[in-house]
C-alpha atoms as a PDB file:
ATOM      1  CA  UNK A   1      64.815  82.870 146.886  1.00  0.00           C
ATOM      2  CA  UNK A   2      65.872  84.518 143.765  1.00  0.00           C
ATOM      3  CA  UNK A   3      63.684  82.429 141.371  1.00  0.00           C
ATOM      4  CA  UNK A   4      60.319  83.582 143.729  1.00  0.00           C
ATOM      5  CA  UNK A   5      61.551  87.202 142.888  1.00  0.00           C
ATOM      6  CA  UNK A   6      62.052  86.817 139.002  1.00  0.00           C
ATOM      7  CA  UNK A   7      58.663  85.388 139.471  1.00  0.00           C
ATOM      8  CA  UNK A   8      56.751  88.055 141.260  1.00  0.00           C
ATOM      9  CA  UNK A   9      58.562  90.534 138.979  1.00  0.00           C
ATOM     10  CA  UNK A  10      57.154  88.829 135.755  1.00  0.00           C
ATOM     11  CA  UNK A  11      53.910  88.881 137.285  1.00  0.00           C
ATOM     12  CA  UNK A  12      53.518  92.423 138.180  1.00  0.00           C
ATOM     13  CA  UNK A  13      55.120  93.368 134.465  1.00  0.00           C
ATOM     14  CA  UNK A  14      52.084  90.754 132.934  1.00  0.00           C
ATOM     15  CA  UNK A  15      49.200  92.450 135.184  1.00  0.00           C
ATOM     16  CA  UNK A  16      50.665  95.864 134.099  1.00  0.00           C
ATOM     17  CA  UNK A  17      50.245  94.895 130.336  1.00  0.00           C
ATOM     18  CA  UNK A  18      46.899  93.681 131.164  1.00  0.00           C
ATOM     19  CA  UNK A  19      45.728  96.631 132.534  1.00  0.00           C
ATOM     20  CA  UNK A  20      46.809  98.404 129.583  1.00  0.00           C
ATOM     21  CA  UNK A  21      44.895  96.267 127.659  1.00  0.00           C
ATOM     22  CA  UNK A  22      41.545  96.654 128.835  1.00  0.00           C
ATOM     23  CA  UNK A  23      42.232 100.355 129.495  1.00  0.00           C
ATOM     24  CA  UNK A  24      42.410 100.770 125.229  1.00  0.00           C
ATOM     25  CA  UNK A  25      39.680  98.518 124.727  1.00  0.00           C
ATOM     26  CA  UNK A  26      37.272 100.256 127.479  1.00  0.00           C
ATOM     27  CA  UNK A  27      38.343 103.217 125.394  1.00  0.00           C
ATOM     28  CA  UNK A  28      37.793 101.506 122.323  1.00  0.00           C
ATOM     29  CA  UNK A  29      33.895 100.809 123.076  1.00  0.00           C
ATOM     30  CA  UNK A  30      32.813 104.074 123.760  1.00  0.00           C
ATOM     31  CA  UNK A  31      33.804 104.461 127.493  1.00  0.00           C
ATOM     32  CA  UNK A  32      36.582 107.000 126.800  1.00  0.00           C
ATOM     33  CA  UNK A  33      35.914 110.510 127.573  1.00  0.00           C
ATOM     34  CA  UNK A  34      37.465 111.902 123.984  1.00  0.00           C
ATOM     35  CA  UNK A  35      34.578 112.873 121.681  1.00  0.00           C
ATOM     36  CA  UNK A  36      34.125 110.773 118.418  1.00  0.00           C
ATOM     37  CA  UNK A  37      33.652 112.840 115.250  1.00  0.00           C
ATOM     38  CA  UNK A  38      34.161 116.167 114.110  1.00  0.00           C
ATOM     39  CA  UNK A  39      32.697 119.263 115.569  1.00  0.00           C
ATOM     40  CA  UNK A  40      29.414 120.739 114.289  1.00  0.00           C
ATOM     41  CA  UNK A  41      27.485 123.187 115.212  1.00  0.00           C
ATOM     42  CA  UNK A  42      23.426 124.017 113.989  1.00  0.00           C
ATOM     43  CA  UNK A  43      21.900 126.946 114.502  1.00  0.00           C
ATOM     44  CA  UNK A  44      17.767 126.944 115.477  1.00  0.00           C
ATOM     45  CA  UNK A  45      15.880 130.925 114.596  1.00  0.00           C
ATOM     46  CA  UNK A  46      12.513 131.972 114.499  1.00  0.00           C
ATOM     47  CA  UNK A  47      11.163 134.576 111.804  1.00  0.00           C
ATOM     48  CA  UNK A  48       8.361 136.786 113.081  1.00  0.00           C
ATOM     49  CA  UNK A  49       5.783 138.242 110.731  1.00  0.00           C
ATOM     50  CA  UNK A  50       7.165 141.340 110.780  1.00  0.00           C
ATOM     51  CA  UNK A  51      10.511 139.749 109.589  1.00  0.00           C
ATOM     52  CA  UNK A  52      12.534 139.652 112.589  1.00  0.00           C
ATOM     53  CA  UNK A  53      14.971 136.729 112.989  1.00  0.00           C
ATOM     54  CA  UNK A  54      16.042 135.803 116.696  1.00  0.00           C
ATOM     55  CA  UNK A  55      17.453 132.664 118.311  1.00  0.00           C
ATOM     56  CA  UNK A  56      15.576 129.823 119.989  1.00  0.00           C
ATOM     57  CA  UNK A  57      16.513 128.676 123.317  1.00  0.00           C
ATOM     58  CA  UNK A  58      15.421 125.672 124.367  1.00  0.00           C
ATOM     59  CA  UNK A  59      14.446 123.948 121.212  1.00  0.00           C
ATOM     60  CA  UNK A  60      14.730 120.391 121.632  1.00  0.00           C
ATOM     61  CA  UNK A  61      16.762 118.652 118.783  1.00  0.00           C
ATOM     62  CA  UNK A  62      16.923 115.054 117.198  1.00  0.00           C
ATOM     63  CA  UNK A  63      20.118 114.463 115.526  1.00  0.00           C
ATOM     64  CA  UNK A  64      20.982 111.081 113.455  1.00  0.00           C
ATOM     65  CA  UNK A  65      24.381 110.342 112.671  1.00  0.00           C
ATOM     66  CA  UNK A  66      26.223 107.082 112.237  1.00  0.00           C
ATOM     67  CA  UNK A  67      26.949 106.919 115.882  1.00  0.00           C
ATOM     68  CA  UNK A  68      23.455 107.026 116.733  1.00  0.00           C
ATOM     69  CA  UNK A  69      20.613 108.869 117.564  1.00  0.00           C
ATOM     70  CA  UNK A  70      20.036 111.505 119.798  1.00  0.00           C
ATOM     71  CA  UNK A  71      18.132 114.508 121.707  1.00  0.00           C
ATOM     72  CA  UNK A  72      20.094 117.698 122.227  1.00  0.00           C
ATOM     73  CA  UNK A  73      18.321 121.293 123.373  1.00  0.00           C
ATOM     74  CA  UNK A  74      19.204 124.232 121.888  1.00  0.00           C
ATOM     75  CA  UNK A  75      20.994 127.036 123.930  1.00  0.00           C
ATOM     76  CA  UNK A  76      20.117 130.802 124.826  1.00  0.00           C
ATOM     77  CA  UNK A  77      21.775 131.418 121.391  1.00  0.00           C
ATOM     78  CA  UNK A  78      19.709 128.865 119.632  1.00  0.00           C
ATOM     79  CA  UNK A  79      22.694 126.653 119.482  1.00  0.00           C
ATOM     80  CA  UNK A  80      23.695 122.671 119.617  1.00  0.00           C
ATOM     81  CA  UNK A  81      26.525 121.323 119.398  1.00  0.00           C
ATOM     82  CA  UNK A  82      27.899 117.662 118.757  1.00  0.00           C
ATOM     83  CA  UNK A  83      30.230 115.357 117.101  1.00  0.00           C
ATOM     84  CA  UNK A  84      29.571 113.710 114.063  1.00  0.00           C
ATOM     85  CA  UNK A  85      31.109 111.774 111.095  1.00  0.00           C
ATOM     86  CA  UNK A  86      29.651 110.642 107.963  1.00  0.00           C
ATOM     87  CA  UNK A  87      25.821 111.804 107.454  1.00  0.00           C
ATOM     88  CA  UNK A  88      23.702 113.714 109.691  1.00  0.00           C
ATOM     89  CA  UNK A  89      20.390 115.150 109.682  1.00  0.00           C
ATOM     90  CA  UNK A  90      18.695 116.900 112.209  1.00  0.00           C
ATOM     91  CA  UNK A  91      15.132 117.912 113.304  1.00  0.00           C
ATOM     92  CA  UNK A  92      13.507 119.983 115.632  1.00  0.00           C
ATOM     93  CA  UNK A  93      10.854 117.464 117.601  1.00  0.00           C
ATOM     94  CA  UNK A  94       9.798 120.071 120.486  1.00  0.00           C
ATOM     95  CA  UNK A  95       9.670 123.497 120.332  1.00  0.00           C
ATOM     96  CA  UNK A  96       8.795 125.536 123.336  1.00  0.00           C
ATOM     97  CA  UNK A  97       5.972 127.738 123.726  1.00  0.00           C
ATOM     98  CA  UNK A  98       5.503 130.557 121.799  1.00  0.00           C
ATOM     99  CA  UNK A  99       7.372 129.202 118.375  1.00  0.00           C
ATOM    100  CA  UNK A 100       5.605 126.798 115.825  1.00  0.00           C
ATOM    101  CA  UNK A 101       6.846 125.196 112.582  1.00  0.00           C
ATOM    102  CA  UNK A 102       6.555 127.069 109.141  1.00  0.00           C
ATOM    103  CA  UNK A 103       3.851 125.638 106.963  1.00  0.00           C
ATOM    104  CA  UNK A 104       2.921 123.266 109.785  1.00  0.00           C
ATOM    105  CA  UNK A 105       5.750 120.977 108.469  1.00  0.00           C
ATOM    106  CA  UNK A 106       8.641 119.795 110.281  1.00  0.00           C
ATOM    107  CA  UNK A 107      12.115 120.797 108.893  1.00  0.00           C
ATOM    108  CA  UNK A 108      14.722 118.397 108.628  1.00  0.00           C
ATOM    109  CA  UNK A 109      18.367 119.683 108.297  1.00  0.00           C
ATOM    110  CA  UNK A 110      20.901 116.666 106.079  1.00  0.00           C
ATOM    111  CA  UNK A 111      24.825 116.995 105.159  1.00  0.00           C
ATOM    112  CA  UNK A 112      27.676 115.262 105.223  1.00  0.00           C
ATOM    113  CA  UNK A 113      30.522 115.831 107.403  1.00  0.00           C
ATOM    114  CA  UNK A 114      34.060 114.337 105.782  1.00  0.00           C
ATOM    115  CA  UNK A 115      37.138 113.645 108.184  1.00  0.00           C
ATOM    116  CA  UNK A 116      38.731 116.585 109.356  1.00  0.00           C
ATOM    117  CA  UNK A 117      36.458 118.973 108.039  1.00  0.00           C
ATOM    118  CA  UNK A 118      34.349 121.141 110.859  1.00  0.00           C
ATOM    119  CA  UNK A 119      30.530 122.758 110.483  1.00  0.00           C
ATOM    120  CA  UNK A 120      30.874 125.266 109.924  1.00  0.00           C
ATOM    121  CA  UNK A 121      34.113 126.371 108.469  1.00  0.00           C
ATOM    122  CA  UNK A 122      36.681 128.763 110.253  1.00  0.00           C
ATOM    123  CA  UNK A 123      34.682 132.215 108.996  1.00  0.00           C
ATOM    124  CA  UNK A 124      31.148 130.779 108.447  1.00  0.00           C
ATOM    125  CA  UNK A 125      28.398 130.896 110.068  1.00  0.00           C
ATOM    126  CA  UNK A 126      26.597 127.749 111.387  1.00  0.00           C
ATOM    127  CA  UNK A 127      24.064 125.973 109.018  1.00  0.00           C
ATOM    128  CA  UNK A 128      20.256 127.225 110.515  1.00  0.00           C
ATOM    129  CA  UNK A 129      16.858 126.106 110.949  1.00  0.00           C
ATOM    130  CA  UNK A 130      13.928 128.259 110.693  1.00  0.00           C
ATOM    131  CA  UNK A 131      10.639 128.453 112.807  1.00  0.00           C
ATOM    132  CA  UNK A 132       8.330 130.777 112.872  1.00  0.00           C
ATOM    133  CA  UNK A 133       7.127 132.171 116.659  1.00  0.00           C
ATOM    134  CA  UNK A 134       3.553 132.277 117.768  1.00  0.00           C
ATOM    135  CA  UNK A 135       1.263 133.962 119.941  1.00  0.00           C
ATOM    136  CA  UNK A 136      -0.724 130.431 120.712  1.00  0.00           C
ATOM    137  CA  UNK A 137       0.246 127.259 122.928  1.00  0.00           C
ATOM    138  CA  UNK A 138      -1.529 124.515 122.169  1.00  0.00           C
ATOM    139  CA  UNK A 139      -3.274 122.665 124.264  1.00  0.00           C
ATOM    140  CA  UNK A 140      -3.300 118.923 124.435  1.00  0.00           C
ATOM    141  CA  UNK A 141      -6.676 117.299 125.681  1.00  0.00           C
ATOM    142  CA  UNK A 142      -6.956 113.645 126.583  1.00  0.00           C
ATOM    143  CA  UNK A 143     -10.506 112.310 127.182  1.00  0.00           C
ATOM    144  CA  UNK A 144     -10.426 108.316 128.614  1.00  0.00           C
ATOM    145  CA  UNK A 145     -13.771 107.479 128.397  1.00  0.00           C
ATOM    146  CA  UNK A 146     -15.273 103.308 128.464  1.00  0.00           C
ATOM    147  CA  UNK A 147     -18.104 101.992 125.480  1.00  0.00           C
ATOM    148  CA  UNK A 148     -20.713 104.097 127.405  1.00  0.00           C
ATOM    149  CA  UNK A 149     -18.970 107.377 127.503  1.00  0.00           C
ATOM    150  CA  UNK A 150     -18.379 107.363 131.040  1.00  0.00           C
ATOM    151  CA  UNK A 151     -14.617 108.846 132.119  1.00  0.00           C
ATOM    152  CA  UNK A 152     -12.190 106.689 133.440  1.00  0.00           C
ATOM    153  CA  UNK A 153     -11.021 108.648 136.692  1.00  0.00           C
ATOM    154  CA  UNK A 154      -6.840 107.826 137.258  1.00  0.00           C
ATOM    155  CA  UNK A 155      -5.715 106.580 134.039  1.00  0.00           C
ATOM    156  CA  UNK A 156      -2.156 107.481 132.888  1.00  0.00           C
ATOM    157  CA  UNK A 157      -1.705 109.614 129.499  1.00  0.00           C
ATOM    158  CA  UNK A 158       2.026 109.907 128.594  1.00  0.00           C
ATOM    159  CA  UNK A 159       3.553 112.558 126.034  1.00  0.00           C
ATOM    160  CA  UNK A 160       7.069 112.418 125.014  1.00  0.00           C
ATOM    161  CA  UNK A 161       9.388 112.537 122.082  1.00  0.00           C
ATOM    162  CA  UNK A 162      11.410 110.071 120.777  1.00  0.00           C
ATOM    163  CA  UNK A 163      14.401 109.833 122.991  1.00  0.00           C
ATOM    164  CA  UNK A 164      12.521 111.444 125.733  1.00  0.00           C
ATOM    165  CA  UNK A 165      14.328 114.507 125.999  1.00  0.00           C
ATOM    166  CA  UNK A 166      10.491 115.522 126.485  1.00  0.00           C
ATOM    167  CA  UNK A 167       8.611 113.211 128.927  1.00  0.00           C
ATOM    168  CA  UNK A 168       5.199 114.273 130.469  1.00  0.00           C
ATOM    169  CA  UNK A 169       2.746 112.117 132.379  1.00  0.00           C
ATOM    170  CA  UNK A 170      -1.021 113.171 133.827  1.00  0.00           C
ATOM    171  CA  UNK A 171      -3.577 111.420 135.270  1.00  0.00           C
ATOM    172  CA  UNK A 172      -7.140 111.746 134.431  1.00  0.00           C
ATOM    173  CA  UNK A 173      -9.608 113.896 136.424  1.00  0.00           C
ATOM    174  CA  UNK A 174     -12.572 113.017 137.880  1.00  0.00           C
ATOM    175  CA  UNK A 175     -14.419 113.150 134.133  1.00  0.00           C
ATOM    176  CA  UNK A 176     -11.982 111.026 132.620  1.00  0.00           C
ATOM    177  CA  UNK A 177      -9.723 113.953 130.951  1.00  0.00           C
ATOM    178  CA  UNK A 178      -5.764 115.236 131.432  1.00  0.00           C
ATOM    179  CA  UNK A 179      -5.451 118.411 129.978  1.00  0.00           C
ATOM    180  CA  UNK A 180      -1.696 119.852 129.336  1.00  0.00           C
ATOM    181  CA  UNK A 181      -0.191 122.722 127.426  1.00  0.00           C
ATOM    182  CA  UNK A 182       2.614 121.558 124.457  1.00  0.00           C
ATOM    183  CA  UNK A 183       5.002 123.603 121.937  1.00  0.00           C
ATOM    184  CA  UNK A 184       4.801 122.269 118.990  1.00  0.00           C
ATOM    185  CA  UNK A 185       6.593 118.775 118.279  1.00  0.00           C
ATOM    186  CA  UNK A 186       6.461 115.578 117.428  1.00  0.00           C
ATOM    187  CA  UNK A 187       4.916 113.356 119.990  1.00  0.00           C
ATOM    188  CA  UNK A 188       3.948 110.397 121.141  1.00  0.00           C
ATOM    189  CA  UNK A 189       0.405 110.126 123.253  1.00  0.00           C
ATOM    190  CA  UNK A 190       0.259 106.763 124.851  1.00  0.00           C
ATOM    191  CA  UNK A 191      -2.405 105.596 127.708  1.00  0.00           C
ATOM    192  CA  UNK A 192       0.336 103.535 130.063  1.00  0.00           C
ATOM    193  CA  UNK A 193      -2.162 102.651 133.155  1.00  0.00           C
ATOM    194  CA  UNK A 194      -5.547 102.281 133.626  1.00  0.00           C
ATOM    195  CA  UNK A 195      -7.510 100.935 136.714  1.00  0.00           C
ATOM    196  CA  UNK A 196      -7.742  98.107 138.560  1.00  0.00           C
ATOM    197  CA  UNK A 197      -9.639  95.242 136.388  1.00  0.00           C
ATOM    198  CA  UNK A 198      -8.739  96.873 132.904  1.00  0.00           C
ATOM    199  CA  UNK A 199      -5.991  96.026 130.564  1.00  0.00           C
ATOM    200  CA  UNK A 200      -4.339  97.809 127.407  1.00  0.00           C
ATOM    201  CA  UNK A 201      -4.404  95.636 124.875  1.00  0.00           C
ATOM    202  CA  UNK A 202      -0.385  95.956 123.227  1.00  0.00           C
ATOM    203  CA  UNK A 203       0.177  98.338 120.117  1.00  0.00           C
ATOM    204  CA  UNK A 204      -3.435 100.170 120.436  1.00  0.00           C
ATOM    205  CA  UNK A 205      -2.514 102.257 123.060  1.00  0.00           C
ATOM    206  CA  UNK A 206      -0.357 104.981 121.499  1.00  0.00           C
ATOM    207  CA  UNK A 207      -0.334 107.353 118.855  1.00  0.00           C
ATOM    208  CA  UNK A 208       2.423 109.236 117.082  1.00  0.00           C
ATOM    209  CA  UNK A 209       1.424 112.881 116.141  1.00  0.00           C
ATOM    210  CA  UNK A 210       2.991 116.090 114.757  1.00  0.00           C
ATOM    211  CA  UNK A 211       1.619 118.832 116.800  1.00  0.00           C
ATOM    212  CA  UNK A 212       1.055 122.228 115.238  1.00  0.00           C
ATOM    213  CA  UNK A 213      -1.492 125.116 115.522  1.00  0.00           C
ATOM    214  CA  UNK A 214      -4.172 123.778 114.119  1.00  0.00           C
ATOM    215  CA  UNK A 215      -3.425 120.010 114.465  1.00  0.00           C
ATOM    216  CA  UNK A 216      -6.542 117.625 115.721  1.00  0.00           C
ATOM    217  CA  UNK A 217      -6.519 114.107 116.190  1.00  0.00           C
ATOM    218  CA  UNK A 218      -8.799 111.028 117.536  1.00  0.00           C
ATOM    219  CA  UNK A 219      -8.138 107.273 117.831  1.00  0.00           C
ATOM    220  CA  UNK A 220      -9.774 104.567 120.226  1.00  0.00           C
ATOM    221  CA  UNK A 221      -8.088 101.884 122.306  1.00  0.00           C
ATOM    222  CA  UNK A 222      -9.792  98.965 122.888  1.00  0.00           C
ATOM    223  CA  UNK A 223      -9.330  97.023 126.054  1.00  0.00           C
ATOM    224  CA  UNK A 224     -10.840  94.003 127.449  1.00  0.00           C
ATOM    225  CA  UNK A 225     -13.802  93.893 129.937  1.00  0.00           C
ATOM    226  CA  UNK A 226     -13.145  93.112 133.206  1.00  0.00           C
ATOM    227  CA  UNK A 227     -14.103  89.485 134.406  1.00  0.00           C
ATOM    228  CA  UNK A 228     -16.667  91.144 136.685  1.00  0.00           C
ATOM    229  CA  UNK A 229     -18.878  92.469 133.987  1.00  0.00           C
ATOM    230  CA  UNK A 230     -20.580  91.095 131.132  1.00  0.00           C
ATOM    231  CA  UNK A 231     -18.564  90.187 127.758  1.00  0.00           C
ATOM    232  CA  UNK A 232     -21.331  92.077 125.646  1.00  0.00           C
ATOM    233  CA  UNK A 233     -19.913  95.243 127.436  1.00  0.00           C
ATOM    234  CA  UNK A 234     -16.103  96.696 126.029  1.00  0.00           C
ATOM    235  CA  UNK A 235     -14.183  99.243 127.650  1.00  0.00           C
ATOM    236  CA  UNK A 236     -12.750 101.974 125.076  1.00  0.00           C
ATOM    237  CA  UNK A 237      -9.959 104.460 125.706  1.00  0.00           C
ATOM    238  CA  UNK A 238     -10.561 107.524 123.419  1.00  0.00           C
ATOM    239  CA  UNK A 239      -7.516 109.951 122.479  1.00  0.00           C
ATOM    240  CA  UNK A 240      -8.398 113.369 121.089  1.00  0.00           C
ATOM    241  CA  UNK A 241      -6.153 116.178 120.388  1.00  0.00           C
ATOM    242  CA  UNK A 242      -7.548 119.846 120.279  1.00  0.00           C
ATOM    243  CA  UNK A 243      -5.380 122.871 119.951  1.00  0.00           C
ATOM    244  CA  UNK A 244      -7.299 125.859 120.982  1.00  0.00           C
ATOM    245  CA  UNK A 245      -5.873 128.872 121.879  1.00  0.00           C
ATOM    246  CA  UNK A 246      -5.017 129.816 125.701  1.00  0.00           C
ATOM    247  CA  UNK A 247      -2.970 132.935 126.740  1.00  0.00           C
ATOM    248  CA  UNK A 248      -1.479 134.219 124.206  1.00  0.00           C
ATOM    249  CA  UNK A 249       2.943 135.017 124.526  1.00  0.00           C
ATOM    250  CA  UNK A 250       4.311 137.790 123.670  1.00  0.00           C
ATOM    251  CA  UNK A 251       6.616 137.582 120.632  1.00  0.00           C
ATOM    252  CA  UNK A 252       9.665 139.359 122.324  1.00  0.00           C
ATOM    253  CA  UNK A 253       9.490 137.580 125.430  1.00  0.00           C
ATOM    254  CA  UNK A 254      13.163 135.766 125.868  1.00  0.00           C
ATOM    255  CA  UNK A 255      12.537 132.027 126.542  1.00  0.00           C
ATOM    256  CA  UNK A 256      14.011 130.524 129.379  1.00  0.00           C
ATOM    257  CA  UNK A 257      16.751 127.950 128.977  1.00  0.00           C
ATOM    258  CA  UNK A 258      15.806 124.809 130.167  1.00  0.00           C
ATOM    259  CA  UNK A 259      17.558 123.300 133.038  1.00  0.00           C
ATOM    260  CA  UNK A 260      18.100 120.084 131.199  1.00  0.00           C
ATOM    261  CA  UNK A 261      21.611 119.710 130.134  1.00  0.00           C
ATOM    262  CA  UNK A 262      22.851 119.656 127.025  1.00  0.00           C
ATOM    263  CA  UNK A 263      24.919 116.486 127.155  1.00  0.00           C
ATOM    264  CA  UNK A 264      25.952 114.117 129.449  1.00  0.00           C
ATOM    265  CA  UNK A 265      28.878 111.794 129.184  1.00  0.00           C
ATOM    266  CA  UNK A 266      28.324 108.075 130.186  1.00  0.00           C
ATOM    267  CA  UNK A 267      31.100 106.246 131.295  1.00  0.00           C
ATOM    268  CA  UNK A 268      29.121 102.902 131.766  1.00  0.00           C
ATOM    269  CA  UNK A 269      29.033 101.118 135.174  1.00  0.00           C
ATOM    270  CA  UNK A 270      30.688  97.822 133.936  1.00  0.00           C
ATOM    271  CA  UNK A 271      34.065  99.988 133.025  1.00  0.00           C
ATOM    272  CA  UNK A 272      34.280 101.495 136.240  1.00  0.00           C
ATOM    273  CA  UNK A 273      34.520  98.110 137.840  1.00  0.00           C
ATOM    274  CA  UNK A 274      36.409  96.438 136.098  1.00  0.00           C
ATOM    275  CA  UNK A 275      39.581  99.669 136.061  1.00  0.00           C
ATOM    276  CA  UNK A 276      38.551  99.482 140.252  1.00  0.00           C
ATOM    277  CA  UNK A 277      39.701  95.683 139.931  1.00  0.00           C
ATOM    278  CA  UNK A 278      42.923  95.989 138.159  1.00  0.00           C
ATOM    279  CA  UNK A 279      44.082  98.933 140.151  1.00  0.00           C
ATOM    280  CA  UNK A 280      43.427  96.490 143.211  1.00  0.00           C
ATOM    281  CA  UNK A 281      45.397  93.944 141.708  1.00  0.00           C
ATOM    282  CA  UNK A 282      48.439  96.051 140.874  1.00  0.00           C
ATOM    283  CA  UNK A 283      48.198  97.502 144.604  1.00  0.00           C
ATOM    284  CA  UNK A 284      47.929  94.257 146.049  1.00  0.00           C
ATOM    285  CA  UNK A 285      50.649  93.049 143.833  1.00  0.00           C
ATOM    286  CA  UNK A 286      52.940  96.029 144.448  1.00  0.00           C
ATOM    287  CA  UNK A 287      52.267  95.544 148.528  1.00  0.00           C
ATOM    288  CA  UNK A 288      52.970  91.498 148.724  1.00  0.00           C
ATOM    289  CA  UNK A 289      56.222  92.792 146.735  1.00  0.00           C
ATOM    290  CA  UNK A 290      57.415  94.826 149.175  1.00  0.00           C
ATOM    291  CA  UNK A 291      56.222  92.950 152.136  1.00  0.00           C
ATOM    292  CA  UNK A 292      58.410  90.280 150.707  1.00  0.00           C
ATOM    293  CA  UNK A 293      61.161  92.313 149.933  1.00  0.00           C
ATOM    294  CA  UNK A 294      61.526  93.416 153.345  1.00  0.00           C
ATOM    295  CA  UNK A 295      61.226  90.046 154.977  1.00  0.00           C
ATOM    296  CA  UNK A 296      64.287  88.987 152.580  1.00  0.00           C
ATOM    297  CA  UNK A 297      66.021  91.995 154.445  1.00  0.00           C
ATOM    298  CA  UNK A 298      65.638  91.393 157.923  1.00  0.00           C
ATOM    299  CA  UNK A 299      66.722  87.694 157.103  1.00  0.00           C
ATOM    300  CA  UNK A 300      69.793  88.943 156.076  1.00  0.00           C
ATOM    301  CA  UNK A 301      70.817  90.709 159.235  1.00  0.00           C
END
């Protein structure tokens, strides 16, 4: 009797250890709650003609570090914040209405960031990007049209960025077009369904554009006839970007935060299950212990 409890008490010590185990290397892998990096902070403004600098809220943010890439949005005071280590650069790849880029060209934002050192320092103010704001939105036009310049009613146009912090879809009207309004960004236009009896032919149905004021762009996707009509006859998906003006926005008018949030931790579903199945073991473990301790008791008496 006393050799079956030595053994269930090395076994409960071993599935203890073992639990600590894959606790540090869930941890380890990126499951852990604790952020990886040091703090930084960027600042996004927009300059007016008049001069006036003022924050942009909800400015949507690519940051590269050595941990990755991702897509923050900017707060009400034009802020984002993350943790980073090594070299970083971000850009701004969707602004929202009413702000453009300076010069039409996209700023990019590079440092360093050294172990144990902050951005920005205790006293400083946070490194900025500028923008300029606008009284235009531009608007994005899609025409799908086959070889005879007919439009192709239902087909779907998506716009987004890279990480898809910015992810719109519309389907084609009656003449073949999807019309949307866009800040200005860098996008991705990509035809992702089409009707019954067509198909996209792979890497021809996308294009990558920077979208500014005066921006305008056109490229064709081919895509094979149906079987149902003759193979003289191709089906063509036409792209074109135009960016004339609609209501204008005025330049004082605050711009919303977006609902999006700004970060979201990911604990990974793989993790959870397998902390779920060593707490059940220890439980069960610590139960048949006792269970057996108190049959050895009422044997006694």
């Amino acid at each position: 009797m006393k050799l079956i409890k030595i053994i269930i008490f090395i076994v409960i010590v071993l599935l203890i250890i073992v639990a600590v185990i894959m606790i540090q290397a869930i941890d380890e892998h990126g499951l852990s709650l604790h952020a990886a990096g040091e703090s930084v902070t960027i600042r996004i403004v927009a300059k007016s003609p008049s001069g006036e600098v003022k924050p942009v809220a909800g400015a949507l943010c690519q940051v590269k570090t050595s941990m990755g890439q991702q897509e923050l949005w900017s707060n009400e005071k034009g802020l984002i914040q993350f943790a980073a280590l090594g070299e970083v650069a971000v850009t701004p790849v969707a602004l929202p209405p009413g702000y453009k880029y300076l010069d039409d060209t996209q700023p990019i934002l590079q440092f360093a960031v050294e172990d144990g050192m902050s951005i920005p320092l205790e006293g400083e103010e946070p490194p900025v990007i500028t923008v300029a704001t606008s009284i235009r939105v531009n608007t994005l036009t899609v025409d799908v049209v086959d070889a005879e310049g007919r439009g192709v009613i239902a087909a779907s146009v998506d716009v987004y960025t890279a990480q898809k912090g910015v992810h719109e879809r519309i389907k084609t009207d009656e003449n073949g077009r999807a019309v949307m309004s866009l800040g200005a960004g860098f996008y991705r236009i990509a035809v992702t369904e089409v009707p019954e009896g067509c198909e996209i032919v792979s890497g021809k149905d996308f294009l990558d554009i920077l979208l500014s004021q005066d921006i305008s762009e056109t490229f064709t996707v081919v895509i094979p006839t149906p079987e149902t009509t003759p193979v003289t006859t191709e089906q063509q998906v036409e792209v074109s970007v135009s960016t004339e003006p609609s209501e204008a926005i005025q330049e004082e008018t605050t711009v919303p935060e977006p609902t999006k949030p700004e970060k979201e931790v990911k604990t990974g579903g793989s993790g959870a299950l397998v902390f779920i199945s060593i707490i059940s073991l220890l439980t069960f473990a610590g139960v048949a212990y006792l269970v057996f301790v108190q049959i050895n008791i009422r044997r006694r008496y």
